[in-house]
PDB file of N, CA and C in Angstrom:
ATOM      1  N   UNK A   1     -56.174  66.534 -54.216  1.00  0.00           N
ATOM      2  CA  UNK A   1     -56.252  65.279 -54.937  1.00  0.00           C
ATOM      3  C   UNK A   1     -54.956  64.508 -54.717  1.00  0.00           C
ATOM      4  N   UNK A   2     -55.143  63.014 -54.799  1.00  0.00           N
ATOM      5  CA  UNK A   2     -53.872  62.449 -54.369  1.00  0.00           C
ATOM      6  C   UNK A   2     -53.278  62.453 -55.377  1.00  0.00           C
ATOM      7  N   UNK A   3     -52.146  61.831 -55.789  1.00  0.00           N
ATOM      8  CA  UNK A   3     -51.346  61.821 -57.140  1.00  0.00           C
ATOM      9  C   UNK A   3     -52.112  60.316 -57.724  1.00  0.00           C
ATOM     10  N   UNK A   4     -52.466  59.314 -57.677  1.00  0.00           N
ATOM     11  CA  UNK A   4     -53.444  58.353 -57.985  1.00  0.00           C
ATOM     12  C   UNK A   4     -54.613  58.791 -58.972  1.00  0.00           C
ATOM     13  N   UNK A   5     -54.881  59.849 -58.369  1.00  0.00           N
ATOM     14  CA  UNK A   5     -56.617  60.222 -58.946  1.00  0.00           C
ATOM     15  C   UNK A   5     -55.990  61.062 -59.954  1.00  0.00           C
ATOM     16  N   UNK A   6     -54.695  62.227 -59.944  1.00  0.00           N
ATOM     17  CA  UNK A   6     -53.845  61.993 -61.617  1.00  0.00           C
ATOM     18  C   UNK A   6     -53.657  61.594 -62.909  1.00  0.00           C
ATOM     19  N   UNK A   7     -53.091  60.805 -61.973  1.00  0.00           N
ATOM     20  CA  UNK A   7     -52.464  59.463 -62.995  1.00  0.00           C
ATOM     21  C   UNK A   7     -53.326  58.712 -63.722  1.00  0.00           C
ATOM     22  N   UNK A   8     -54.781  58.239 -62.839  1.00  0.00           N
ATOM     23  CA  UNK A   8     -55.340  57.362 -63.831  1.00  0.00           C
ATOM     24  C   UNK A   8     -56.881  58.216 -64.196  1.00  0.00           C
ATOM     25  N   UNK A   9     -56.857  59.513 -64.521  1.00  0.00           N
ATOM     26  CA  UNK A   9     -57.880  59.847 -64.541  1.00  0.00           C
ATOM     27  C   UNK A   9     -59.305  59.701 -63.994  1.00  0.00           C
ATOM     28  N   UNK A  10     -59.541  59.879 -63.121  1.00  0.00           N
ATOM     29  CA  UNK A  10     -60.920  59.526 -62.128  1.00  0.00           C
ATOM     30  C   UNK A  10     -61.885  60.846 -62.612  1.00  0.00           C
ATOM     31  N   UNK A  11     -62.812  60.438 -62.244  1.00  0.00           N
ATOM     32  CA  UNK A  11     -63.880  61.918 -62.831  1.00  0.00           C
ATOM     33  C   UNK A  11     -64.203  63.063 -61.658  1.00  0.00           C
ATOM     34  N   UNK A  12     -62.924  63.285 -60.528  1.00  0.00           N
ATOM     35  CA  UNK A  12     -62.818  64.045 -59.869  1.00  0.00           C
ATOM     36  C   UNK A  12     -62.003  65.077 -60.319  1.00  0.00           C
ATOM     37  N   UNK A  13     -60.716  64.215 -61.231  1.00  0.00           N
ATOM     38  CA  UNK A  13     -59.819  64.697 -61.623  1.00  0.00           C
ATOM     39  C   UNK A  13     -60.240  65.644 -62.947  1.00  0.00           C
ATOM     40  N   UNK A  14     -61.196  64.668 -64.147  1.00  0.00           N
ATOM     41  CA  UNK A  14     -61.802  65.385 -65.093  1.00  0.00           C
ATOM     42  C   UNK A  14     -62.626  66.354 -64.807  1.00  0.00           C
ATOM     43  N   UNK A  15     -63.332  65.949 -63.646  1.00  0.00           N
ATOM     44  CA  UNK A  15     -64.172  67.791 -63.229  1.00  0.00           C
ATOM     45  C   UNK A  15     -63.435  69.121 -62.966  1.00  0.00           C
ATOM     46  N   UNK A  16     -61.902  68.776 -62.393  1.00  0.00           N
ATOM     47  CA  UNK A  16     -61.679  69.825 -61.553  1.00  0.00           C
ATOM     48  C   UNK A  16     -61.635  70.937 -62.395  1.00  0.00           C
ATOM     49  N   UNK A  17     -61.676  72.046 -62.092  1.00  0.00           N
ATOM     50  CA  UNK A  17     -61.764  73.582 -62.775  1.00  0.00           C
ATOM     51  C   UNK A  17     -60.686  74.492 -61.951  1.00  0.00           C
ATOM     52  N   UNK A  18     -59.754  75.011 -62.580  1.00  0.00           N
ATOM     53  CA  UNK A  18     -58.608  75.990 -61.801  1.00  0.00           C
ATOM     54  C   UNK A  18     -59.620  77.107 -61.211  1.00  0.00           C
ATOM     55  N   UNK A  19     -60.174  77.320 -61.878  1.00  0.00           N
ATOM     56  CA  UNK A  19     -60.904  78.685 -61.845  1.00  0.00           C
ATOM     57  C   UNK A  19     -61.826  78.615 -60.242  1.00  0.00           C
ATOM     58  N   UNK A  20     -62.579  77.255 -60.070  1.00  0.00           N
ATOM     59  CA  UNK A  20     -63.571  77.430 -59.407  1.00  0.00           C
ATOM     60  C   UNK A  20     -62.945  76.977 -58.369  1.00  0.00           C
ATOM     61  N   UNK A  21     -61.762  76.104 -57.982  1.00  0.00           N
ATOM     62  CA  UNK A  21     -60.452  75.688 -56.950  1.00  0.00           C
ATOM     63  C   UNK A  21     -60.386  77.050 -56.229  1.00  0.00           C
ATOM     64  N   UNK A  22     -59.630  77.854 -57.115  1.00  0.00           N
ATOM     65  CA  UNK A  22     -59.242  79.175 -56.566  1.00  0.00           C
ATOM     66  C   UNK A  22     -60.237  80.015 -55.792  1.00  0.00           C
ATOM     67  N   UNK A  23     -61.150  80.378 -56.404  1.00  0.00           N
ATOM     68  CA  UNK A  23     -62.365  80.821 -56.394  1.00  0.00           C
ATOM     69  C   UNK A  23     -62.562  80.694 -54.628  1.00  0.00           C
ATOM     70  N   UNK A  24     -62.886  79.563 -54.356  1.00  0.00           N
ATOM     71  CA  UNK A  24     -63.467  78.466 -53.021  1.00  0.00           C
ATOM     72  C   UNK A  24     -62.448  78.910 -52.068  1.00  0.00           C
ATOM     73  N   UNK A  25     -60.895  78.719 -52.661  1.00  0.00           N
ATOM     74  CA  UNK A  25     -59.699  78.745 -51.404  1.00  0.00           C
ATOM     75  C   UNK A  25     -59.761  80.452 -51.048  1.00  0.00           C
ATOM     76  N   UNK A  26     -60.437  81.418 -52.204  1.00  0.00           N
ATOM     77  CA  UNK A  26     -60.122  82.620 -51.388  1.00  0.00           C
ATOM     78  C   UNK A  26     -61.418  83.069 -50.558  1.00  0.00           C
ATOM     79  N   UNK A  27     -62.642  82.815 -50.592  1.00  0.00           N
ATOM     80  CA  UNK A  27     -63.639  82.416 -50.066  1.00  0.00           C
ATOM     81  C   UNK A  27     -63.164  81.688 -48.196  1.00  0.00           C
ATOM     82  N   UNK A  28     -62.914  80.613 -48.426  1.00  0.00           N
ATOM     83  CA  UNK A  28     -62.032  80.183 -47.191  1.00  0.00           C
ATOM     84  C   UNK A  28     -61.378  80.871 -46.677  1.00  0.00           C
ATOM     85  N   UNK A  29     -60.246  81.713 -47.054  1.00  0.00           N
ATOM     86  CA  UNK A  29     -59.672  82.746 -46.857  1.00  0.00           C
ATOM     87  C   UNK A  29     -60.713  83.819 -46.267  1.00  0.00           C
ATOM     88  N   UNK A  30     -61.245  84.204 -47.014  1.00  0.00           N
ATOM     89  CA  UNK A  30     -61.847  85.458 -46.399  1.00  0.00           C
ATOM     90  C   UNK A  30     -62.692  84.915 -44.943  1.00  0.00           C
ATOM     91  N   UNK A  31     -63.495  83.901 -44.771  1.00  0.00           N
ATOM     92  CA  UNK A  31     -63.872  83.596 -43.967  1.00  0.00           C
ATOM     93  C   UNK A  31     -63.402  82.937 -42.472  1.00  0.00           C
ATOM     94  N   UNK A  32     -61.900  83.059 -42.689  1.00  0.00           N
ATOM     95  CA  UNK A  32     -61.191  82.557 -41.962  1.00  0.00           C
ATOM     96  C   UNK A  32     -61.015  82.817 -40.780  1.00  0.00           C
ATOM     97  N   UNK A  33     -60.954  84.233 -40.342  1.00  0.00           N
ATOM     98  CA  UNK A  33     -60.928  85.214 -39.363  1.00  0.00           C
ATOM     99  C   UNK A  33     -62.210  85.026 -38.324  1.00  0.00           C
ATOM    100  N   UNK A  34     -63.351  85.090 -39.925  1.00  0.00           N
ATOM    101  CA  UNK A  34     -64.803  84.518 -39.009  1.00  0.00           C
ATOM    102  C   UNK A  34     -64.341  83.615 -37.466  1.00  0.00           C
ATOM    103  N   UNK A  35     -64.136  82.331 -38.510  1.00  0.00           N
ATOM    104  CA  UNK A  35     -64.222  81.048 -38.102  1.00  0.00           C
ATOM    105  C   UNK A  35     -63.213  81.008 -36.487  1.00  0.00           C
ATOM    106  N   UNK A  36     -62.274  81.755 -36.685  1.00  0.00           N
ATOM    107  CA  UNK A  36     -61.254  82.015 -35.518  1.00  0.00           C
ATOM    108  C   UNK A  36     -61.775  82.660 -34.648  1.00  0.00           C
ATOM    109  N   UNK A  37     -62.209  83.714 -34.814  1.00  0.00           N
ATOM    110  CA  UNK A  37     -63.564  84.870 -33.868  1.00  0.00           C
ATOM    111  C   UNK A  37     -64.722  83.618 -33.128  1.00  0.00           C
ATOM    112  N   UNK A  38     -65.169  83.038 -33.702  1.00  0.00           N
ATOM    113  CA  UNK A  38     -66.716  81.666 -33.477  1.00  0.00           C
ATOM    114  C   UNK A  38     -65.767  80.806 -32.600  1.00  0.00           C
ATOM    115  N   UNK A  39     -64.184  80.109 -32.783  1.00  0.00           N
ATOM    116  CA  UNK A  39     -63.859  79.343 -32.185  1.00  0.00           C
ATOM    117  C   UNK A  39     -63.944  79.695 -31.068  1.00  0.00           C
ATOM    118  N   UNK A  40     -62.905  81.260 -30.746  1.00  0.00           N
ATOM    119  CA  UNK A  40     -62.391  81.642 -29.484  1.00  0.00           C
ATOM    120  C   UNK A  40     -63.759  81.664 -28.926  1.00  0.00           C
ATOM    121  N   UNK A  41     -64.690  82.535 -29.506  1.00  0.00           N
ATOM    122  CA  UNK A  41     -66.042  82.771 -28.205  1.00  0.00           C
ATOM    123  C   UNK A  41     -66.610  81.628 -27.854  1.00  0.00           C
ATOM    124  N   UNK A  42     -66.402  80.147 -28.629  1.00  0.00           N
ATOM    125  CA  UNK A  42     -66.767  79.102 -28.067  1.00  0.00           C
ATOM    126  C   UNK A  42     -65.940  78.414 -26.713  1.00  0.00           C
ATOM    127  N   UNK A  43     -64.642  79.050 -27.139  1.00  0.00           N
ATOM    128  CA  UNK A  43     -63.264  78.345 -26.029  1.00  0.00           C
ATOM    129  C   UNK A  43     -63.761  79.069 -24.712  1.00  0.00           C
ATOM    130  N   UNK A  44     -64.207  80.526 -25.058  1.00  0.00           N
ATOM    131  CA  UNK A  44     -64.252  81.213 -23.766  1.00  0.00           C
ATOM    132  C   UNK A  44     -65.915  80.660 -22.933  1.00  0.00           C
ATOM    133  N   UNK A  45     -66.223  80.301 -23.610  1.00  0.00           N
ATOM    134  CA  UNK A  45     -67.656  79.728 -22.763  1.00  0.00           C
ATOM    135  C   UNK A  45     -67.521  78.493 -22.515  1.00  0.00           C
ATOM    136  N   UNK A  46     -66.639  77.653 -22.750  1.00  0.00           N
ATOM    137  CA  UNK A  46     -66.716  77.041 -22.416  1.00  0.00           C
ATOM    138  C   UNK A  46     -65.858  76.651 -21.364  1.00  0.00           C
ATOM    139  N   UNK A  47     -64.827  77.482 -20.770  1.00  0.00           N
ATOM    140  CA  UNK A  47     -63.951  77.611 -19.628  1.00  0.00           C
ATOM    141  C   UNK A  47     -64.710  78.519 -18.848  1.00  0.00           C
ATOM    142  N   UNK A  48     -65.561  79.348 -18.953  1.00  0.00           N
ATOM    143  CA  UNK A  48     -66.391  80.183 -18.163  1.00  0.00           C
ATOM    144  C   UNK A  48     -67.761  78.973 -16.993  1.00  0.00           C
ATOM    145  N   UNK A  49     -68.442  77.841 -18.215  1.00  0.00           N
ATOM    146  CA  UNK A  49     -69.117  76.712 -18.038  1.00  0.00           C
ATOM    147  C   UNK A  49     -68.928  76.130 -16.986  1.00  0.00           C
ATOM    148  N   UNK A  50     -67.196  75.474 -17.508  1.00  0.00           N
ATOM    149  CA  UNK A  50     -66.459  74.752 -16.488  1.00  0.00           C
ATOM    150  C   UNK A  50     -66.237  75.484 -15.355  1.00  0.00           C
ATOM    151  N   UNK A  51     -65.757  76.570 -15.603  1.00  0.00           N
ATOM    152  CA  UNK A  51     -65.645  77.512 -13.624  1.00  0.00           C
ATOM    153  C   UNK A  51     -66.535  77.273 -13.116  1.00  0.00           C
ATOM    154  N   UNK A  52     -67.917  77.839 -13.478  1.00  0.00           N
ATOM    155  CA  UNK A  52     -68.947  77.998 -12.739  1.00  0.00           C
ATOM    156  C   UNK A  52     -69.652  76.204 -12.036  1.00  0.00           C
ATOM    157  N   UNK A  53     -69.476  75.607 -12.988  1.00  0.00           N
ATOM    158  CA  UNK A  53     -69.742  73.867 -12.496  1.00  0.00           C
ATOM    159  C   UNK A  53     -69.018  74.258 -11.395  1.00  0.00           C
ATOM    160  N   UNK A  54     -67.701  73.736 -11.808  1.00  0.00           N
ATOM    161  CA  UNK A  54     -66.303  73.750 -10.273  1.00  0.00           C
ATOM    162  C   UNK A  54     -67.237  74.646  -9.020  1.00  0.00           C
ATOM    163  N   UNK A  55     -67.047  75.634  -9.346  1.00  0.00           N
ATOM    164  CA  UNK A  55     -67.632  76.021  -8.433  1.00  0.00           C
ATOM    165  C   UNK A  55     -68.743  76.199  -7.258  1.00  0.00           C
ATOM    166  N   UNK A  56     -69.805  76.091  -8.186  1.00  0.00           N
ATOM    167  CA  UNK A  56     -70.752  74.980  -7.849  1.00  0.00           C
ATOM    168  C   UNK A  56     -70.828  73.689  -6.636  1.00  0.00           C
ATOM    169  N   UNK A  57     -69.842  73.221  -7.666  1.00  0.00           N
ATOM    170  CA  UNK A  57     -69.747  71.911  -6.482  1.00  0.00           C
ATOM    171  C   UNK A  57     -68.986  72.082  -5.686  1.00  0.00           C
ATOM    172  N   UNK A  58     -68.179  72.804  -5.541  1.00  0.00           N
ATOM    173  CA  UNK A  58     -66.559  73.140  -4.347  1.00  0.00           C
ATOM    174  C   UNK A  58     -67.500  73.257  -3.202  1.00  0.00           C
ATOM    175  N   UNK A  59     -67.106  72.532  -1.845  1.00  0.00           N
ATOM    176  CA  UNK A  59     -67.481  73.158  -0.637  1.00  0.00           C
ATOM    177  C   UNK A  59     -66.261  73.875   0.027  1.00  0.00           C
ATOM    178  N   UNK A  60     -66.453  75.138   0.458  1.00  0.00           N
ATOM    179  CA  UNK A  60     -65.464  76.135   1.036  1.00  0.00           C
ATOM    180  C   UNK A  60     -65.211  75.683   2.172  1.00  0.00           C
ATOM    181  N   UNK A  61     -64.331  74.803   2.586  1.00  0.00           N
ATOM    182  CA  UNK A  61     -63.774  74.870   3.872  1.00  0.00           C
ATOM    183  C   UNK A  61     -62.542  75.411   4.689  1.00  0.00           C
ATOM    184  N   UNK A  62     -62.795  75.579   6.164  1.00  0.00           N
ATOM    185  CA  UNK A  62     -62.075  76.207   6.975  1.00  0.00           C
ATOM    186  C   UNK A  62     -61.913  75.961   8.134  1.00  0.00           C
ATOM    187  N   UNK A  63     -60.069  75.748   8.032  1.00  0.00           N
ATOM    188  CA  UNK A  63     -60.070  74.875   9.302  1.00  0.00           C
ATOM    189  C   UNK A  63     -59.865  75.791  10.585  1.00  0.00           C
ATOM    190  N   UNK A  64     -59.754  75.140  11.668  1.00  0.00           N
ATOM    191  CA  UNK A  64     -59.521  76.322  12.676  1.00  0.00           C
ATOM    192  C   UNK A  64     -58.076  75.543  13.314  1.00  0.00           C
ATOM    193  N   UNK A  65     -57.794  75.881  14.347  1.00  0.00           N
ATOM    194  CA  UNK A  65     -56.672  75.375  15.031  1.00  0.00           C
ATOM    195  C   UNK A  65     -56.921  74.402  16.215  1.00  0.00           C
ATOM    196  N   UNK A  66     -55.947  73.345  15.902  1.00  0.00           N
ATOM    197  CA  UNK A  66     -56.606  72.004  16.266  1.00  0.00           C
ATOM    198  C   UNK A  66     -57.434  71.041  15.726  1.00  0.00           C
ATOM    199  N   UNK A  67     -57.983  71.491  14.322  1.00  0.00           N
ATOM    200  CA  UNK A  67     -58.128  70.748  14.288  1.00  0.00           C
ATOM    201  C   UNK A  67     -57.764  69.540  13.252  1.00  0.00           C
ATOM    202  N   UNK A  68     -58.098  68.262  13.112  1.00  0.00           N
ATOM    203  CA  UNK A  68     -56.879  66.917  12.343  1.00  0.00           C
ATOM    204  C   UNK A  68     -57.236  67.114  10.876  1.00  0.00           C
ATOM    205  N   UNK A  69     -56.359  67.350   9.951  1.00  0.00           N
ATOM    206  CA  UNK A  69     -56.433  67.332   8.690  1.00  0.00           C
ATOM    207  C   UNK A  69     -55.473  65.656   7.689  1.00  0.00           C
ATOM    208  N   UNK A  70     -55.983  65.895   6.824  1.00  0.00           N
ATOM    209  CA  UNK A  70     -54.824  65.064   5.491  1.00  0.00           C
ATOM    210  C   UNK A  70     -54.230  66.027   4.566  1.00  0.00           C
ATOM    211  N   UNK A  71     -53.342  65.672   4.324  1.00  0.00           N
ATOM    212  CA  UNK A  71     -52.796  66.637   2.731  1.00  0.00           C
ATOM    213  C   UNK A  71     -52.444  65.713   1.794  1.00  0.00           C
ATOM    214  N   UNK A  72     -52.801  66.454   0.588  1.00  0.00           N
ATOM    215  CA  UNK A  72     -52.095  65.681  -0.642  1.00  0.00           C
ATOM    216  C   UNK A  72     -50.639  65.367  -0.299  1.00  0.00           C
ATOM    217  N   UNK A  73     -50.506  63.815  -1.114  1.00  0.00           N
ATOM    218  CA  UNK A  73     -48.801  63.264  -0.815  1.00  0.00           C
ATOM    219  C   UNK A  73     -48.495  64.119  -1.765  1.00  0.00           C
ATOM    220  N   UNK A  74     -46.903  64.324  -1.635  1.00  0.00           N
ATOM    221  CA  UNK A  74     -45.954  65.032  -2.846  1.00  0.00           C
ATOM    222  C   UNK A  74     -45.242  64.255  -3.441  1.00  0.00           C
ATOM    223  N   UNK A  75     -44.987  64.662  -4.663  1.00  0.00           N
ATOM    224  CA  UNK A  75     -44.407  63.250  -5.623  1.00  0.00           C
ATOM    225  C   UNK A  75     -43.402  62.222  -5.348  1.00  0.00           C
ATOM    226  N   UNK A  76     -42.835  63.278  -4.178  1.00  0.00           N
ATOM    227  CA  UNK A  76     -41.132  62.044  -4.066  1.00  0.00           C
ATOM    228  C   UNK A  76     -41.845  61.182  -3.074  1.00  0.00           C
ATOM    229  N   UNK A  77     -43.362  61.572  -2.138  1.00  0.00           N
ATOM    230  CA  UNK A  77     -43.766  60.515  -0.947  1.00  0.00           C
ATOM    231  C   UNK A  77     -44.242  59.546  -1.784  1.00  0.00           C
ATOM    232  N   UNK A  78     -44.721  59.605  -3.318  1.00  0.00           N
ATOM    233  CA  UNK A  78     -44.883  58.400  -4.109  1.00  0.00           C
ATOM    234  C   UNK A  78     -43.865  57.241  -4.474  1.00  0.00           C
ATOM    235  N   UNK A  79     -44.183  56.321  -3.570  1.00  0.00           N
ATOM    236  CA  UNK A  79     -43.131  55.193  -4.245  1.00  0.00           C
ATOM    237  C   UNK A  79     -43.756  54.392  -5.504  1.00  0.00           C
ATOM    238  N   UNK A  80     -44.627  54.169  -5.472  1.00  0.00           N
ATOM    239  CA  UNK A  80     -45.589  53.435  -6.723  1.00  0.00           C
ATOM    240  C   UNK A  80     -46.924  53.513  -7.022  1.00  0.00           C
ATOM    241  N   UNK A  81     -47.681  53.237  -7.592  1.00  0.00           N
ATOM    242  CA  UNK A  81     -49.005  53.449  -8.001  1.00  0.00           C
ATOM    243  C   UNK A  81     -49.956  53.176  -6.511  1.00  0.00           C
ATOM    244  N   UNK A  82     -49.109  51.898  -5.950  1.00  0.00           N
ATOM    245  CA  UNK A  82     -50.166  51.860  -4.872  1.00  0.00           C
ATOM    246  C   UNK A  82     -50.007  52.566  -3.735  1.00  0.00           C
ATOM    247  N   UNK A  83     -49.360  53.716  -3.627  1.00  0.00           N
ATOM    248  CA  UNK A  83     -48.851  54.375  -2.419  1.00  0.00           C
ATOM    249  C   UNK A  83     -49.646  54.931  -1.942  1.00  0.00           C
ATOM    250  N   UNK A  84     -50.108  55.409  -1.272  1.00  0.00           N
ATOM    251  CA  UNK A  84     -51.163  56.559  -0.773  1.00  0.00           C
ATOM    252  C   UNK A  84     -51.004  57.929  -1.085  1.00  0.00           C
ATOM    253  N   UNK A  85     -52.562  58.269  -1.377  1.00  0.00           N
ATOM    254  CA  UNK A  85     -52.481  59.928  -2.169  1.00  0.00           C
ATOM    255  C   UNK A  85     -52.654  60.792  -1.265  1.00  0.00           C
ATOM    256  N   UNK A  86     -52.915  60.041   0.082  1.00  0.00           N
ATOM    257  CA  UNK A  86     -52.743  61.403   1.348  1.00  0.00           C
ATOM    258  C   UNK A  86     -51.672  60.712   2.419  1.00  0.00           C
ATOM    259  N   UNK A  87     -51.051  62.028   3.035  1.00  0.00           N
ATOM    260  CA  UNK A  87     -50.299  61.588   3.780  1.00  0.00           C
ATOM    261  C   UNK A  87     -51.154  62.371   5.451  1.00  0.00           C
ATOM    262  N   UNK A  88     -50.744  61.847   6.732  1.00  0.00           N
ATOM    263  CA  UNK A  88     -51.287  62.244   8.159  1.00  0.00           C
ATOM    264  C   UNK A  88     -51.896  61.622   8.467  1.00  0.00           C
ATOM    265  N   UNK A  89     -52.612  61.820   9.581  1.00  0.00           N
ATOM    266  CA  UNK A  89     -53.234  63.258  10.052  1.00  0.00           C
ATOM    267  C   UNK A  89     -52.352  63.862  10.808  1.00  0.00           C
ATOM    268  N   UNK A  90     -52.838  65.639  10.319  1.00  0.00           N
ATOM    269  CA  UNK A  90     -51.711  66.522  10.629  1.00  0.00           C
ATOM    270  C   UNK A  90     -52.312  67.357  11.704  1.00  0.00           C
ATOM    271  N   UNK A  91     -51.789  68.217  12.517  1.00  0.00           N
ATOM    272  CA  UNK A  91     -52.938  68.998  13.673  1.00  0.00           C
ATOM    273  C   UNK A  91     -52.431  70.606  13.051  1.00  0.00           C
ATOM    274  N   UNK A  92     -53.348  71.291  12.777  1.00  0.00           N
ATOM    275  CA  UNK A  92     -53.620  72.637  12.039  1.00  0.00           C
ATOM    276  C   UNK A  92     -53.282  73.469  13.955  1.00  0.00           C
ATOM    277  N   UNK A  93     -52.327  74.070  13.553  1.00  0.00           N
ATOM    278  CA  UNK A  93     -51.035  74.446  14.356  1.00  0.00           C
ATOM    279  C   UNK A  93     -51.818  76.529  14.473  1.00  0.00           C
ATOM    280  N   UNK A  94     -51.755  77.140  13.797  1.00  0.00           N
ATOM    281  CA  UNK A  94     -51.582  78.336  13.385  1.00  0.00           C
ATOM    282  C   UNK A  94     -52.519  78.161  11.886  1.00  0.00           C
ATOM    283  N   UNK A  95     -53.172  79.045  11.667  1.00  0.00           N
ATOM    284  CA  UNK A  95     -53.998  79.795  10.657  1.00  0.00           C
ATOM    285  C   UNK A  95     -53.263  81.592  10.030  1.00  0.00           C
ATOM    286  N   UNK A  96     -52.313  80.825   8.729  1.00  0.00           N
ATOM    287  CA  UNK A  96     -52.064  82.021   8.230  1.00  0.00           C
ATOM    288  C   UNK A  96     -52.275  82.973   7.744  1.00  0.00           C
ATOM    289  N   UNK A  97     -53.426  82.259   6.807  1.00  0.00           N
ATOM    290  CA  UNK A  97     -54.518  83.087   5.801  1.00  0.00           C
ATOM    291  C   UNK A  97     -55.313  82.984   5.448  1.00  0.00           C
ATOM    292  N   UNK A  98     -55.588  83.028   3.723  1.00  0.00           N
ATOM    293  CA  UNK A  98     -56.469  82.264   2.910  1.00  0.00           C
ATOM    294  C   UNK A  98     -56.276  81.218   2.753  1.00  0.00           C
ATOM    295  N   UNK A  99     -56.715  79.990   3.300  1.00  0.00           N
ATOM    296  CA  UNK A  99     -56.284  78.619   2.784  1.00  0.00           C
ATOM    297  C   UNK A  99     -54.554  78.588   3.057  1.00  0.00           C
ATOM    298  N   UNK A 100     -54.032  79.288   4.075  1.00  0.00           N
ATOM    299  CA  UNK A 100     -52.945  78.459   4.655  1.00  0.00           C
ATOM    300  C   UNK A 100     -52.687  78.415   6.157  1.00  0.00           C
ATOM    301  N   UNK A 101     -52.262  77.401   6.368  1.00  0.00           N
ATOM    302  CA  UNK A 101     -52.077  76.591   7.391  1.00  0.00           C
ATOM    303  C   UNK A 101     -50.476  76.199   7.854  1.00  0.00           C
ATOM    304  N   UNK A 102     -50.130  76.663   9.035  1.00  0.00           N
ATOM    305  CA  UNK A 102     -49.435  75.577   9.829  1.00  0.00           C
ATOM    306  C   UNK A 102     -49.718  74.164  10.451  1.00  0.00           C
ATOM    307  N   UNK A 103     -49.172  73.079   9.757  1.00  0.00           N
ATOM    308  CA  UNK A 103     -49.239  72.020   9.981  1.00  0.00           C
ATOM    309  C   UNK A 103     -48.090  71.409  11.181  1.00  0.00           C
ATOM    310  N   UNK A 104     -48.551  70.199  11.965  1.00  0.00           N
ATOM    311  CA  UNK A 104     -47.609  69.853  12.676  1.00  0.00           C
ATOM    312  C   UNK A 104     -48.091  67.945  12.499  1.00  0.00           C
ATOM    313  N   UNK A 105     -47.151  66.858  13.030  1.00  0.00           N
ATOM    314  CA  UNK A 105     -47.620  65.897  12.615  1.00  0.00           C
ATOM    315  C   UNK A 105     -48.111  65.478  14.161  1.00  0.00           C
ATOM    316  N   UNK A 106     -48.705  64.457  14.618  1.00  0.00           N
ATOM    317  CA  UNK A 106     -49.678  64.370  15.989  1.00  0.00           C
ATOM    318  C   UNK A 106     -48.242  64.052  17.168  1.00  0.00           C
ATOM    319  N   UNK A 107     -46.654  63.756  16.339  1.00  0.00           N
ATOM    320  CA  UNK A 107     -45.786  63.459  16.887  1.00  0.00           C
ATOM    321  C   UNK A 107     -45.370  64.596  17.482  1.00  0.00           C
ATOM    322  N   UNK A 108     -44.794  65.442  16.398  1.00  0.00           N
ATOM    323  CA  UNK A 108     -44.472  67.089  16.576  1.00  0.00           C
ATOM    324  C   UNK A 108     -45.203  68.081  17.671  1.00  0.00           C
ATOM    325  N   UNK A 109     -46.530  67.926  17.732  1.00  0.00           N
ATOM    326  CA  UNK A 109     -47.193  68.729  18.237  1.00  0.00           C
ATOM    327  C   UNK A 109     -47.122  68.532  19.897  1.00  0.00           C
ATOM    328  N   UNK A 110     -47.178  69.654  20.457  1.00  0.00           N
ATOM    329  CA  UNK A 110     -46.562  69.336  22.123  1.00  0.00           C
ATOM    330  C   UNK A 110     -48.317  68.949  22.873  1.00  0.00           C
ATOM    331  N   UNK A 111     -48.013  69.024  23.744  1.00  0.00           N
ATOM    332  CA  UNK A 111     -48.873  68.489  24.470  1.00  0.00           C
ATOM    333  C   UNK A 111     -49.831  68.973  25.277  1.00  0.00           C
ATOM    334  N   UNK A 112     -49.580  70.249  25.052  1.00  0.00           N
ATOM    335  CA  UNK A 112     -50.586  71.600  25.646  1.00  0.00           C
ATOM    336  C   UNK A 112     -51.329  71.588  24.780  1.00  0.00           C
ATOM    337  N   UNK A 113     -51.240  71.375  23.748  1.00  0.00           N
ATOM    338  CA  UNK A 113     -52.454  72.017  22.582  1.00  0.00           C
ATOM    339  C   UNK A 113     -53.411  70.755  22.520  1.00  0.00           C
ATOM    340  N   UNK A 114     -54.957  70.808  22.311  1.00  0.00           N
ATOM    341  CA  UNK A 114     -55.841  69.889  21.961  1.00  0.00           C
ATOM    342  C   UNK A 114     -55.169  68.856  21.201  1.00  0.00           C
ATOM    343  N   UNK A 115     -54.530  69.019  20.061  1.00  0.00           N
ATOM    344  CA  UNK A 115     -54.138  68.117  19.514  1.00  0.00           C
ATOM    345  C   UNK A 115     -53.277  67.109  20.048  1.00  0.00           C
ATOM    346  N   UNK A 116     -52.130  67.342  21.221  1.00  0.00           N
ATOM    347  CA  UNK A 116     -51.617  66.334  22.149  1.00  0.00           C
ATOM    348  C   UNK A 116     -52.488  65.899  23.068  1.00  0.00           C
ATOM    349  N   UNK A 117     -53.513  66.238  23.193  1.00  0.00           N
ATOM    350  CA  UNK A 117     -54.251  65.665  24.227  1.00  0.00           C
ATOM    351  C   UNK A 117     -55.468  64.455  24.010  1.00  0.00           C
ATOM    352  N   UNK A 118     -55.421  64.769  22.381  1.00  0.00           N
ATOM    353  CA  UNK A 118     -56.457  63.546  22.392  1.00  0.00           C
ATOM    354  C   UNK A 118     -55.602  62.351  21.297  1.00  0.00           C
TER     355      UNK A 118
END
């Protein structure tokens, strides 16, 4: 109750009951744990949801060598909003792994490899 509904007697104020206040807040209390248990299993389905969408839509790609890619710019290649969010094309040099790559820029790259040649 605010201190208002106090002061000038409102019939929220004349209803209230200590007894049945208390009563309710340990009630809340006890159910509290519930309510924390219901949240989390909702948090976890719903990041489980979202994976599986993502996933879903992801197409797995894989580059081979030679051939022309873009990469995300990195923050300092941002000069302003209108800068560009990719920087290249880069020529995929070497295949390290999972999803990594040696990059070279079409300048860098010598002239034996496909990528100097076209």
């Amino acid at each position: 109750m605010i201190l208002v509904e106090v002061q000038e007697n409102s019939p929220r104020f004349q209803s209230f009951v200590v007894e049945e206040s208390n009563k309710g807040r340990r009630m809340n209390l006890d159910l509290l744990e519930e309510a924390r248990d219901h949240t989390r299993i909702n948090s976890e389905s719903l990041k489980r949801r979202v994976e599986l969408r993502h996933k879903t839509k992801m197409k797995p790609r894989q580059f081979k060598v030679a051939d022309l890619v873009i990469r995300k710019a990195r923050p300092y290649q941002i000069e302003n909003k209108l800068s560009p969010e990719w920087t290249g094309p880069f020529c995929v040099v070497e295949v390290i792994g999972n999803d990594a790559y040696k990059l070279e820029t079409l300048e860098e790259s010598s002239h034996d490899t496909e990528c100097g040649k076209s």
